[in-house]
N, C-alpha and C. Protein backbone atom coordinates (compact mmCIF):
# COMPACT_ATOMS: atom_id res chain seq x y z
N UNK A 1 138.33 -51.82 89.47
CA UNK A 1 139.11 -51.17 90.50
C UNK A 1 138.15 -50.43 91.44
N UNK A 2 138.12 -50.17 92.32
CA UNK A 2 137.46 -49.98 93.77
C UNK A 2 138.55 -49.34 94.35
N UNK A 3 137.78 -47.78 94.59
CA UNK A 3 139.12 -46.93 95.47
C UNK A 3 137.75 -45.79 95.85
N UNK A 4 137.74 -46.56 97.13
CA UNK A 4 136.67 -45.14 97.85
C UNK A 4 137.31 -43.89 98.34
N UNK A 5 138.74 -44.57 98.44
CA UNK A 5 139.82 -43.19 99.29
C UNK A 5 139.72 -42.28 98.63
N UNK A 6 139.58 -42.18 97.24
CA UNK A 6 139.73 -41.11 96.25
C UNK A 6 138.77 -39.97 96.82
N UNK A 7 136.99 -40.68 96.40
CA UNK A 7 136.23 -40.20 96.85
C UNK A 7 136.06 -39.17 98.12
N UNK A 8 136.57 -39.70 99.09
CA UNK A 8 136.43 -39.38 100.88
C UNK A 8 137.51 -38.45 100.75
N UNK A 9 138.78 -38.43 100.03
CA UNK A 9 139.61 -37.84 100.47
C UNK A 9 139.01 -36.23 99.37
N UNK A 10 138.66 -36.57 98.31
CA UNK A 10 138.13 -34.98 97.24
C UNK A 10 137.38 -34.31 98.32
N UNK A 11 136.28 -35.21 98.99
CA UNK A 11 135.80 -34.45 99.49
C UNK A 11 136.30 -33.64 100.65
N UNK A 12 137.04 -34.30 101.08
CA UNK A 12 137.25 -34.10 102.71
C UNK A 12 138.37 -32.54 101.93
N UNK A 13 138.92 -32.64 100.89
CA UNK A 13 140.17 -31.77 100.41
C UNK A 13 139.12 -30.28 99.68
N UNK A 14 137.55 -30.75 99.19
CA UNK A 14 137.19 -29.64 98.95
C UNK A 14 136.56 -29.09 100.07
N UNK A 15 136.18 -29.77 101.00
CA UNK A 15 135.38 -28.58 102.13
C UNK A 15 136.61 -27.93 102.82
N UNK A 16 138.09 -28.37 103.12
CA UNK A 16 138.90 -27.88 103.74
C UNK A 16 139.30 -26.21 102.53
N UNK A 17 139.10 -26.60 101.85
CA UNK A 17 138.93 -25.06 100.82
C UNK A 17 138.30 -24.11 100.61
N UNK A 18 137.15 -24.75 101.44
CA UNK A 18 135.85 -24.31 101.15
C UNK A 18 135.39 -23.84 100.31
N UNK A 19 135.19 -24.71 99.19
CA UNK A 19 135.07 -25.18 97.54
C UNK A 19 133.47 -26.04 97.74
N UNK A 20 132.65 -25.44 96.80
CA UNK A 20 131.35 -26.18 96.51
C UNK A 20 131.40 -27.06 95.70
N UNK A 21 130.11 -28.29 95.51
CA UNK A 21 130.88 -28.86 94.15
C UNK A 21 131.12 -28.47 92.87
N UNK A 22 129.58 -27.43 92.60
CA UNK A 22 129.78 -25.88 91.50
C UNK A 22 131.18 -25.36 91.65
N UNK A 23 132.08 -25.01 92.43
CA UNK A 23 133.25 -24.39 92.09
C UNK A 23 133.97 -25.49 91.75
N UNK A 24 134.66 -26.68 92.38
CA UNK A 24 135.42 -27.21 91.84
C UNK A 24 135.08 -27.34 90.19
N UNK A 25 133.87 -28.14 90.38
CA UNK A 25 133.14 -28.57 88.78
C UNK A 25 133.76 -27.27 87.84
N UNK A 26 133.59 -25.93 87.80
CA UNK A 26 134.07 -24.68 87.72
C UNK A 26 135.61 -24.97 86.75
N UNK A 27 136.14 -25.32 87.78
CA UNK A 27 137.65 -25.57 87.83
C UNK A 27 138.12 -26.32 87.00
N UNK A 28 137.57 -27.29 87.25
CA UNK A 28 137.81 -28.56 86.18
C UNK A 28 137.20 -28.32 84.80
N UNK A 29 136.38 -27.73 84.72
CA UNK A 29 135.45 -27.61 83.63
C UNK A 29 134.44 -29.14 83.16
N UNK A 30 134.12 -29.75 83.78
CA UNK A 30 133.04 -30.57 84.20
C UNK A 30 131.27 -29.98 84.95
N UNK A 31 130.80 -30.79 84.82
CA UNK A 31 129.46 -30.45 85.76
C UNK A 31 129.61 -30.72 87.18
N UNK A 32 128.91 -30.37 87.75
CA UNK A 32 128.56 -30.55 89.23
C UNK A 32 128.51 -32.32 89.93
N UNK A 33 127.34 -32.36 88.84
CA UNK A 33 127.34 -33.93 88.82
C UNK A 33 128.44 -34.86 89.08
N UNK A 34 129.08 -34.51 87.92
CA UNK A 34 130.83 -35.36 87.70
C UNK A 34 131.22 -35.59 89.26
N UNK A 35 131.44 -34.30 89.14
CA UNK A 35 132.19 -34.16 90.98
C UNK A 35 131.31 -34.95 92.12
N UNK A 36 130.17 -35.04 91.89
CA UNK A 36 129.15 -35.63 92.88
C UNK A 36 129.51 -37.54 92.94
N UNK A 37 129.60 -37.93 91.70
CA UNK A 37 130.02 -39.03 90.70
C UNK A 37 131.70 -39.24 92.00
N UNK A 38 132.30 -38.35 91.78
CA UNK A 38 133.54 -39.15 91.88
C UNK A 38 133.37 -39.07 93.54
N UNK A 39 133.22 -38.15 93.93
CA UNK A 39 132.70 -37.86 95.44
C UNK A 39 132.57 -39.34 96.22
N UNK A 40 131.08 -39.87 95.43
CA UNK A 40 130.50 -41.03 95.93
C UNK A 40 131.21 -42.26 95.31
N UNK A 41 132.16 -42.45 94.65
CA UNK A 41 133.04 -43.45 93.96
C UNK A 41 132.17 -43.69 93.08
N UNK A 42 131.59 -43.06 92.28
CA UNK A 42 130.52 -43.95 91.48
C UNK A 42 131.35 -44.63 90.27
N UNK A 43 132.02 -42.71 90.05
CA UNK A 43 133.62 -43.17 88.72
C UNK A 43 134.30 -42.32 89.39
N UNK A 44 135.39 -42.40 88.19
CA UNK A 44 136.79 -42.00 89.09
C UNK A 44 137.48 -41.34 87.85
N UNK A 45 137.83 -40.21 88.26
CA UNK A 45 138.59 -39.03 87.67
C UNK A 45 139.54 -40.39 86.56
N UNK A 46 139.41 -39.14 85.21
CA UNK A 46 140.90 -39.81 84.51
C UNK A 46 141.70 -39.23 84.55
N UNK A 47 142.90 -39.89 84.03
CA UNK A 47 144.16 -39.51 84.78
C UNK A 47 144.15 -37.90 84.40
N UNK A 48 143.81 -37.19 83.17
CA UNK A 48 144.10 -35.77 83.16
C UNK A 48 143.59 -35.13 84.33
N UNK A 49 142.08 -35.51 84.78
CA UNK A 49 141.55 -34.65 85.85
C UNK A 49 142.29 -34.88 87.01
N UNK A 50 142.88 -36.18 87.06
CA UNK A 50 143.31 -36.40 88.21
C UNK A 50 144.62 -35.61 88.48
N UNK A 51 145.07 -35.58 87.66
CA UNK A 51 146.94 -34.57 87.43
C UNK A 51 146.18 -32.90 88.30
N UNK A 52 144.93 -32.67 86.91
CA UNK A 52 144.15 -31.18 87.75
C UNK A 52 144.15 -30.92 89.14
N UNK A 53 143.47 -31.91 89.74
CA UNK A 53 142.96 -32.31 91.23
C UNK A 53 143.86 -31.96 92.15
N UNK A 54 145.41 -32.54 91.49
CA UNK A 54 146.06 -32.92 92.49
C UNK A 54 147.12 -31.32 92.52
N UNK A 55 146.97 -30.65 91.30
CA UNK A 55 147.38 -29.22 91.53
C UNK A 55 146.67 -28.58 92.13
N UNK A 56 145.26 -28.46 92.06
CA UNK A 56 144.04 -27.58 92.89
C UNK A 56 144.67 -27.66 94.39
N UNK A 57 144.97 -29.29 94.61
CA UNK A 57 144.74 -29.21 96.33
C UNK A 57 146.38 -29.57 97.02
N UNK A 58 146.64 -29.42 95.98
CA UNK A 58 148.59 -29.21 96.24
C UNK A 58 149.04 -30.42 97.03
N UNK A 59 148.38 -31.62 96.63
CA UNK A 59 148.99 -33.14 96.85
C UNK A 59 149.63 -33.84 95.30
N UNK A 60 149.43 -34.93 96.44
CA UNK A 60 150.25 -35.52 95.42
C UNK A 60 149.16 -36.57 94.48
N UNK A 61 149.18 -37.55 93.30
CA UNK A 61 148.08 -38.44 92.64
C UNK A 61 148.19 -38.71 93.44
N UNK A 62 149.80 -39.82 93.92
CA UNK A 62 149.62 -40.59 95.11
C UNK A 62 148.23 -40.85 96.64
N UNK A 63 148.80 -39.49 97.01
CA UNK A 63 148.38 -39.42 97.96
C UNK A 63 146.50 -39.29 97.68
N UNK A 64 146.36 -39.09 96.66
CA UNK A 64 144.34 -38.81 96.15
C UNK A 64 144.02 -40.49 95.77
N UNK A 65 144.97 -41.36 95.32
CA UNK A 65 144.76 -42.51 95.08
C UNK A 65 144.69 -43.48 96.31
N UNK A 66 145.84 -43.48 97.52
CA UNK A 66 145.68 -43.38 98.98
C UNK A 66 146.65 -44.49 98.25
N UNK A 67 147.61 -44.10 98.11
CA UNK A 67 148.81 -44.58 97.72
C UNK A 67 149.98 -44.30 98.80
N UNK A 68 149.58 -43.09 99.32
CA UNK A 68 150.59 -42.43 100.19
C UNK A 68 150.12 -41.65 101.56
């Protein structure tokens, strides 16, 4: 599976917060890295982080999957 939207859109959803990747990482309780990882599509959140994500930035999976 190949979904760069994920990527482009975390990011684009943590600078509008103005969230580092240290804070999100923070949040999630992951490393920095991770977040860097999903950032660049390298991997892709599982579904628990992804449920997290999508409360942090008050969307929807949908819409982080570019479903919507």
């Amino acid at each position: 599976m190949y979904l760069p939207e994920i990527g482009e859109k975390l990011k684009q959803l943590r600078k509008l917060q103005k969230l580092s990747q240290t804070d999100l990482a923070h949040q999630l309780g992951v490393s920095k890295s991770v977040i860097s990882s999903y950032e660049n599509s390298v991997h892709y959140p599982p579904y628990d982080v992804l449920l997290q994500l999508a409360r942090i930035f008050s969307v929807s999976t949908d819409y982080l999957l570019g479903a919507a």
